[in-house]
Structures are given as C-alpha cells and as structure tokens.
PDB file of N, CA and C in Angstrom:
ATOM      1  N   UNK A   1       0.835  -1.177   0.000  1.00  0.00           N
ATOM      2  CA  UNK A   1       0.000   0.000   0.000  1.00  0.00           C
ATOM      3  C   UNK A   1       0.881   1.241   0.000  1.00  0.00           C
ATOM      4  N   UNK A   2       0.332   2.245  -1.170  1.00  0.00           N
ATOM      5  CA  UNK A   2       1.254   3.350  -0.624  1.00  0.00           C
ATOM      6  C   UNK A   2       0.759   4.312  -0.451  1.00  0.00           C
ATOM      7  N   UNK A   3       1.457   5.256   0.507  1.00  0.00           N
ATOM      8  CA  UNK A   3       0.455   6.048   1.248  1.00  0.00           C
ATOM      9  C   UNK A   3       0.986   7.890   1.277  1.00  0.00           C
ATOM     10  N   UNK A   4       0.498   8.506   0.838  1.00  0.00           N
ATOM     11  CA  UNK A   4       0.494   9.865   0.210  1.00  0.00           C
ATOM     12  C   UNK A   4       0.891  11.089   1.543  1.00  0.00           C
ATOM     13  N   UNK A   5       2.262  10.780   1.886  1.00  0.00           N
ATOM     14  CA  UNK A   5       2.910  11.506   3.123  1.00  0.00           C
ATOM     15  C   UNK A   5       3.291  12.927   2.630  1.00  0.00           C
ATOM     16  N   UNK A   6       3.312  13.403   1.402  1.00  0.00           N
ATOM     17  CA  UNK A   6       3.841  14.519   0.483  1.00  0.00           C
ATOM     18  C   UNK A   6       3.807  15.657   1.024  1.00  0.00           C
ATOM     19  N   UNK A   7       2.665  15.751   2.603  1.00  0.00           N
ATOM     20  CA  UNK A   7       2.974  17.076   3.046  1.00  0.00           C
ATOM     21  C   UNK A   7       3.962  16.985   4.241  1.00  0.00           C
ATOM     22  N   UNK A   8       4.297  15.556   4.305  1.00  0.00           N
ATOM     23  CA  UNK A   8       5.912  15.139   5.923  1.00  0.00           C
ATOM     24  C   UNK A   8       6.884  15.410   4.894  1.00  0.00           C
ATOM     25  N   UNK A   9       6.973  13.681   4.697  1.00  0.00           N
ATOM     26  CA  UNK A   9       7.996  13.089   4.302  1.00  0.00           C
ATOM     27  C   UNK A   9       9.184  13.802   3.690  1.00  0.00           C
ATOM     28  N   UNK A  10       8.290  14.413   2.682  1.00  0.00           N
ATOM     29  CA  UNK A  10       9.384  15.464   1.104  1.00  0.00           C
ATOM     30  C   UNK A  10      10.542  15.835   2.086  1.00  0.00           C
ATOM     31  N   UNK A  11       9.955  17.243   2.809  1.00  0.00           N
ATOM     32  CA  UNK A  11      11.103  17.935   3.930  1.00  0.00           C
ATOM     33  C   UNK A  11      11.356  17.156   4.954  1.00  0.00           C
ATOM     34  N   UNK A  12      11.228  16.444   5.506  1.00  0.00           N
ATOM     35  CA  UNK A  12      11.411  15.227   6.382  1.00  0.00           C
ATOM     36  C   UNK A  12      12.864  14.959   6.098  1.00  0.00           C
ATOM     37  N   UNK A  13      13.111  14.446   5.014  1.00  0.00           N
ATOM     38  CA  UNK A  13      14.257  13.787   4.323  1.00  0.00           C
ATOM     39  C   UNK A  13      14.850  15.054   3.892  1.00  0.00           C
ATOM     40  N   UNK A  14      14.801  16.168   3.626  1.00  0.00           N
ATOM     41  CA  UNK A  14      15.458  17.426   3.552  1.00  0.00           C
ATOM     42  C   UNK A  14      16.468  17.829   5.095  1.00  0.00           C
ATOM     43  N   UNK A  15      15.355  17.454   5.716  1.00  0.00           N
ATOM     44  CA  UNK A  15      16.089  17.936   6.872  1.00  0.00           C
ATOM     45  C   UNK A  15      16.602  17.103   7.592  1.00  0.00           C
ATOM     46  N   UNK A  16      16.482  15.811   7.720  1.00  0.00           N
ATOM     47  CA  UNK A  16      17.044  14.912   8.173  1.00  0.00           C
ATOM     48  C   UNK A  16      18.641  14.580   7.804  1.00  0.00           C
ATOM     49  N   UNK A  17      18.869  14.947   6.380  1.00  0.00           N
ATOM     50  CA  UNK A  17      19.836  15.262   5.415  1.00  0.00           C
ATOM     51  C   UNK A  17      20.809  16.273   6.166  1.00  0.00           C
ATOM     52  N   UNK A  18      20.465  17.183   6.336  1.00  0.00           N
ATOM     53  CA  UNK A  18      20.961  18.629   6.547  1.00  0.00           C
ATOM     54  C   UNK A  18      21.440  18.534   8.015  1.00  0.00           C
ATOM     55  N   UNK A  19      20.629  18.173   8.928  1.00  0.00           N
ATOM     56  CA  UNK A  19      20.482  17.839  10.152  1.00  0.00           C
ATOM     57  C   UNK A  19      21.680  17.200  10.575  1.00  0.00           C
ATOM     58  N   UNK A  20      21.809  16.174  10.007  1.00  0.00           N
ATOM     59  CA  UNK A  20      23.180  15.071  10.040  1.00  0.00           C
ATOM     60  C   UNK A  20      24.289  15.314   9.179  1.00  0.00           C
ATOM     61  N   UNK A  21      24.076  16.231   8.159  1.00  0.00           N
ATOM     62  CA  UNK A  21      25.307  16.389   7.780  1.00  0.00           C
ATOM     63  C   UNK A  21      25.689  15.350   6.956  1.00  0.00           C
ATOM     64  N   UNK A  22      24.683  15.127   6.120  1.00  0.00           N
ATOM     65  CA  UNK A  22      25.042  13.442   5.477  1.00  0.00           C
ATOM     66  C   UNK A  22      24.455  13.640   4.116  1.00  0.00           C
ATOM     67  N   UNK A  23      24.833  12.736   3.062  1.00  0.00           N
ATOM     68  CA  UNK A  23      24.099  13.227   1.663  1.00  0.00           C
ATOM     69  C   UNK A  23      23.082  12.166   1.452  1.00  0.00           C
ATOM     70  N   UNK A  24      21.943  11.844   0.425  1.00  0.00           N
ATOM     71  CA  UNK A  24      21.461  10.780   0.481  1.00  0.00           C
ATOM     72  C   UNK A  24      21.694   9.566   0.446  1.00  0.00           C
ATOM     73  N   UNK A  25      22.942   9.358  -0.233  1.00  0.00           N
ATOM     74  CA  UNK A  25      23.433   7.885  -0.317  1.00  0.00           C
ATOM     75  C   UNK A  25      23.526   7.198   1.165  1.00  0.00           C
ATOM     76  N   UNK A  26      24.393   8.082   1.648  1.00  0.00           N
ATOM     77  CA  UNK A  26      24.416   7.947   3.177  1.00  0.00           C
ATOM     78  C   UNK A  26      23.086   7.667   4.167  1.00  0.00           C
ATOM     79  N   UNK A  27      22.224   8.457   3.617  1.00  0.00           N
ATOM     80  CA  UNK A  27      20.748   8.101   4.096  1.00  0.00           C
ATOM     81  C   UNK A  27      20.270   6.855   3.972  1.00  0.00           C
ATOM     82  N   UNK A  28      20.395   6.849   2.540  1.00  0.00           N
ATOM     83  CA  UNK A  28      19.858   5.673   2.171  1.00  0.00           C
ATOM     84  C   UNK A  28      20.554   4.097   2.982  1.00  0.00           C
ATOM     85  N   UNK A  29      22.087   4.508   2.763  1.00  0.00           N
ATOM     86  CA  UNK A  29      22.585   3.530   3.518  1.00  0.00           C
ATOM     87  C   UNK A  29      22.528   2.800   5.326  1.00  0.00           C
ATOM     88  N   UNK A  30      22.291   4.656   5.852  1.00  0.00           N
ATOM     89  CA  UNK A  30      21.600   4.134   6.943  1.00  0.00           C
ATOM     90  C   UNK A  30      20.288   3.736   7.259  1.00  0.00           C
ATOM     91  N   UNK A  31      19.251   3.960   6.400  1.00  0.00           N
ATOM     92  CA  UNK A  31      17.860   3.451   6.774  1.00  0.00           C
ATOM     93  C   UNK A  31      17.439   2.511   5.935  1.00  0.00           C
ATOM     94  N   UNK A  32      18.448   1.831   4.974  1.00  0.00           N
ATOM     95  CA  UNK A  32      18.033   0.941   4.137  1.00  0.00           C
ATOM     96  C   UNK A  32      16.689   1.231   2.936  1.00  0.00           C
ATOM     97  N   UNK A  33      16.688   2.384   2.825  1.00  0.00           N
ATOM     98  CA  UNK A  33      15.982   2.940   1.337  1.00  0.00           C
ATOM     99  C   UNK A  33      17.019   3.181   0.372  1.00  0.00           C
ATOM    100  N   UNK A  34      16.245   2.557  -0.802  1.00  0.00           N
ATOM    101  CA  UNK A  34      17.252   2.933  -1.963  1.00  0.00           C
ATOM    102  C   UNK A  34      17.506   4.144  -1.974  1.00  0.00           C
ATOM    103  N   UNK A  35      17.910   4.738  -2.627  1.00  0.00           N
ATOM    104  CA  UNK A  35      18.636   5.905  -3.177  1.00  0.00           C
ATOM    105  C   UNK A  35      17.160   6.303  -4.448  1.00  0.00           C
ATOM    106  N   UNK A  36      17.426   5.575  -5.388  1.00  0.00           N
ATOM    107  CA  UNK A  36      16.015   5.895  -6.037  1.00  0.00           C
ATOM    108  C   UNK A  36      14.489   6.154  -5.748  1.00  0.00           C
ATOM    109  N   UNK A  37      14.416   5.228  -4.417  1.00  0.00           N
ATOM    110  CA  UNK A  37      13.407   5.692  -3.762  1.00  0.00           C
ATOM    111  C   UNK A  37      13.065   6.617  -2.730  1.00  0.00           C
ATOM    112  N   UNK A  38      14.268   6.936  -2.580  1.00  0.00           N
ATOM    113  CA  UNK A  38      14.427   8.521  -1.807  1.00  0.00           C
ATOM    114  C   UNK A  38      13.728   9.705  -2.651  1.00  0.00           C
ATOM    115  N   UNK A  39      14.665   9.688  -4.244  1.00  0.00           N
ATOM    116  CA  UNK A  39      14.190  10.238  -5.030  1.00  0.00           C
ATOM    117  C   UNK A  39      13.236  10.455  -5.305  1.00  0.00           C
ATOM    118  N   UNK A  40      12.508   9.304  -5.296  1.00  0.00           N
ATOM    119  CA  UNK A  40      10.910   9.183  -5.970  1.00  0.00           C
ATOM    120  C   UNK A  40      10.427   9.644  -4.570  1.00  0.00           C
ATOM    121  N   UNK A  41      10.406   9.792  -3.438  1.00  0.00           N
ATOM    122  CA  UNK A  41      10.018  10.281  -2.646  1.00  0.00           C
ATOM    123  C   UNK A  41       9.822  11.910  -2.710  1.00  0.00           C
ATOM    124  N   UNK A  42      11.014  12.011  -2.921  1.00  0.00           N
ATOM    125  CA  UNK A  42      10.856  13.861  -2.636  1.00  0.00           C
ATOM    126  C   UNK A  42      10.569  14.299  -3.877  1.00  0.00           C
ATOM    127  N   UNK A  43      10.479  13.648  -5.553  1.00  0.00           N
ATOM    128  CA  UNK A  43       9.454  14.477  -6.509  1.00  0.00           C
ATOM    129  C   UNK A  43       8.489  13.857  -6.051  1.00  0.00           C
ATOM    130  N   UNK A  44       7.747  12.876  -5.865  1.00  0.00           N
ATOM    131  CA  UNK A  44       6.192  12.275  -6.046  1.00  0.00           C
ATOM    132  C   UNK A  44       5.104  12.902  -4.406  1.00  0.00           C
ATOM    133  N   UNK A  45       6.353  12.561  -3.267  1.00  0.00           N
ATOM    134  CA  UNK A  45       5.855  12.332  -1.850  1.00  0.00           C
ATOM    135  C   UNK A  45       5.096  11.278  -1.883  1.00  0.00           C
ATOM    136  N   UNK A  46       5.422  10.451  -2.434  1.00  0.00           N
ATOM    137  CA  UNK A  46       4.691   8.858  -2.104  1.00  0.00           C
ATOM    138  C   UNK A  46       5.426   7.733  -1.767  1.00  0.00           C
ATOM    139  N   UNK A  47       5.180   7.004  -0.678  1.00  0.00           N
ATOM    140  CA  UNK A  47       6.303   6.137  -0.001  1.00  0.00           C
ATOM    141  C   UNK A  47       4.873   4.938   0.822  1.00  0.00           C
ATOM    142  N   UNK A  48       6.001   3.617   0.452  1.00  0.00           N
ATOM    143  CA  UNK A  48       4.925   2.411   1.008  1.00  0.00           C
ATOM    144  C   UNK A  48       5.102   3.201   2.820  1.00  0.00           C
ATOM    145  N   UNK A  49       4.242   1.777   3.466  1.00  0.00           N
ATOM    146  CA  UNK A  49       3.679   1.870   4.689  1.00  0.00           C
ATOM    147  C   UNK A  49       5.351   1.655   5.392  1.00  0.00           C
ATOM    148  N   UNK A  50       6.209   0.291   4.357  1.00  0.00           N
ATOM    149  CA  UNK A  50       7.835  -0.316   4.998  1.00  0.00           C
ATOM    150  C   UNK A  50       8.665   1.069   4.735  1.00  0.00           C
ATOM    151  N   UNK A  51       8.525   2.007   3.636  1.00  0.00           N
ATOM    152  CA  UNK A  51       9.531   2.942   3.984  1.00  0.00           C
ATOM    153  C   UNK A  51       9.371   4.355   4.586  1.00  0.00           C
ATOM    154  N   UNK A  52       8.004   4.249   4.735  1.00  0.00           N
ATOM    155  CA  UNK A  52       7.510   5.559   5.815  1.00  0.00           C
ATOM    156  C   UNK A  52       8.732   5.117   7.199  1.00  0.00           C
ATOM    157  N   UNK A  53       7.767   3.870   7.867  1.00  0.00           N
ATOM    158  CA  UNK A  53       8.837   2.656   8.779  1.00  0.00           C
ATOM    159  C   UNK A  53       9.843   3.034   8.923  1.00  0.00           C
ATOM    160  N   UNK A  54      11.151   3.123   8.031  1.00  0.00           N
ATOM    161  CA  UNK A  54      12.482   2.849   7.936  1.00  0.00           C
ATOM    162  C   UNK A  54      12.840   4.466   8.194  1.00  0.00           C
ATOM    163  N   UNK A  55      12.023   5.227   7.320  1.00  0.00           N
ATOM    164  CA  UNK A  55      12.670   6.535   7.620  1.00  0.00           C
ATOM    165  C   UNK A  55      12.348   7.211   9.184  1.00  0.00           C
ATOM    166  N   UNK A  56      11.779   6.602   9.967  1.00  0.00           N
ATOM    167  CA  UNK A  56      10.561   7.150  11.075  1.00  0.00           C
ATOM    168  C   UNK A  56      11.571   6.637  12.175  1.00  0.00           C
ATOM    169  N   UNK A  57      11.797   5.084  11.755  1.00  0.00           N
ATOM    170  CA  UNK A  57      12.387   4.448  12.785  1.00  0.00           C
ATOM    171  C   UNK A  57      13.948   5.119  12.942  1.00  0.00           C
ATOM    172  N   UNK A  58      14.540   5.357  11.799  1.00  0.00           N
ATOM    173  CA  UNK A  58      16.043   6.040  11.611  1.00  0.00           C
ATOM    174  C   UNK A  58      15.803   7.361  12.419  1.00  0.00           C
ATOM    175  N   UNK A  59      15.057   8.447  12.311  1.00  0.00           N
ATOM    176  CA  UNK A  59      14.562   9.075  12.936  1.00  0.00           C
ATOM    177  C   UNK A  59      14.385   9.280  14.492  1.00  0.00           C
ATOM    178  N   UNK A  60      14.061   8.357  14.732  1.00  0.00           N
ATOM    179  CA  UNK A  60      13.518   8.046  16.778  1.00  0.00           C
ATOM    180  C   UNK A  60      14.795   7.159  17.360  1.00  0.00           C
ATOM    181  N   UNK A  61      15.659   6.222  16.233  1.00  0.00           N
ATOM    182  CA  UNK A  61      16.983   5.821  16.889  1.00  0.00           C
ATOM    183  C   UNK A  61      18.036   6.914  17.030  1.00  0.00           C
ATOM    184  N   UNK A  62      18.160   7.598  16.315  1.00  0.00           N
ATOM    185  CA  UNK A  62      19.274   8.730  16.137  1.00  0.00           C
ATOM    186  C   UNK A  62      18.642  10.295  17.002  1.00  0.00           C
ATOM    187  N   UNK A  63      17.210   9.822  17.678  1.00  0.00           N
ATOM    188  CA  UNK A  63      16.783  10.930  18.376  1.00  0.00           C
ATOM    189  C   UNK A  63      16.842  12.310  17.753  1.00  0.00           C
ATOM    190  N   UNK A  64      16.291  12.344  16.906  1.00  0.00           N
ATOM    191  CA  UNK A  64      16.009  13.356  16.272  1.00  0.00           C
ATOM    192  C   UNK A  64      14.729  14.290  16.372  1.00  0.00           C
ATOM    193  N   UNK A  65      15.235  15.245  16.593  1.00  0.00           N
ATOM    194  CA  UNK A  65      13.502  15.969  17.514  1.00  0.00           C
ATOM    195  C   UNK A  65      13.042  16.970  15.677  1.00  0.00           C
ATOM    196  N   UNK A  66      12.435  16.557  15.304  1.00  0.00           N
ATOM    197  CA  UNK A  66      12.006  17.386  13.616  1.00  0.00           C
ATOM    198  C   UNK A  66      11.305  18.558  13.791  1.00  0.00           C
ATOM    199  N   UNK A  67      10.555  18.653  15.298  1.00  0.00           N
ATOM    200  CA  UNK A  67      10.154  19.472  15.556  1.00  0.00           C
ATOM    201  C   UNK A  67      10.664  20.847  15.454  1.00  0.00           C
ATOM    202  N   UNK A  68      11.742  20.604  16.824  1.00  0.00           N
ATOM    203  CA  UNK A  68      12.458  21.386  17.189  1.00  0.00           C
ATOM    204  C   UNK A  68      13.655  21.836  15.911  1.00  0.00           C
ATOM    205  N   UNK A  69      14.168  20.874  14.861  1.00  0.00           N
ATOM    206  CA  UNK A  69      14.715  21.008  13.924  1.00  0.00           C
ATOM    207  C   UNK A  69      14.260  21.983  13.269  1.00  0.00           C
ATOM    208  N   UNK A  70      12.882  21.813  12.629  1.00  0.00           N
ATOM    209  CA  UNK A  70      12.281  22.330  11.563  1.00  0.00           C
ATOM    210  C   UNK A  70      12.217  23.694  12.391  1.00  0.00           C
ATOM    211  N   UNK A  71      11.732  24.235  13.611  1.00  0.00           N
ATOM    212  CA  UNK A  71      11.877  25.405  14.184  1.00  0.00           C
ATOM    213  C   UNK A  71      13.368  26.273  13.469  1.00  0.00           C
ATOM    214  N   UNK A  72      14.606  25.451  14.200  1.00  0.00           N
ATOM    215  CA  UNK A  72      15.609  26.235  14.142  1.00  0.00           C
ATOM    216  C   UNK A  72      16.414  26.494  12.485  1.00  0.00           C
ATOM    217  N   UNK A  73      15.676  25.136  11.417  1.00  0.00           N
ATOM    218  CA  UNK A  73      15.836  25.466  10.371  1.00  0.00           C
ATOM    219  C   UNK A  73      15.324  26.571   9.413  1.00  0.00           C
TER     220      UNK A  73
END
C-alpha cells in the first residue's frame, strides 16, 4: 500500500539530510531505502507503509527531535 505523506515526508528527508550532515546515499545507507526511492520520494511524496517505517524508525533511533529542527531550520 502506498500512502500519500507529500505534506511530511518530502522535507522530512530534507532535513534529516541537513540535520546530520550526510548526503542521500548515506541516508539511504543508513535506513536501508534505496537511493532511487528517496528520489521518488521527494518528486512524487509517495512512499509504502515499509519505507515511511524505515525513515521514522532512523529518525527516533538517532533521536532526532524534527520538531524542534524544523523550528531552528
């Protein structure tokens, strides 16, 4: 199922990026999303239910507050 996150996700992965200081490959490598589907993420904003998951979970292990991010960004 895929599920239409286009108003999170897009900047989600913008800032998560930026945040860490890391480029996507690197992303990808740590949350186990392709690289292409990163892509297709941030033109489309459409991502299954497993890579909402992966990016969410990378997210809450590395304690990342998006909140407070997206504030100071």
């Amino acid at each position: 199922m895929n599920i239409n996150c286009e108003y999170k996700i897009r900047e989600d992965i913008g800032f998560i990026i930026e945040a860490e200081g890391i480029n996507k490959l690197e992303l990808s490598e740590s949350t186990g999303i392709s690289r292409s589907t990163l892509d297709s993420i941030e033109k489309k904003g459409v991502a299954t239910n497993e890579v909402c998951e992966k990016l969410y979970s990378y997210i809450y292990e590395k304690n990342i507050d998006l909140i407070q991010l997206k504030k100071n960004l």
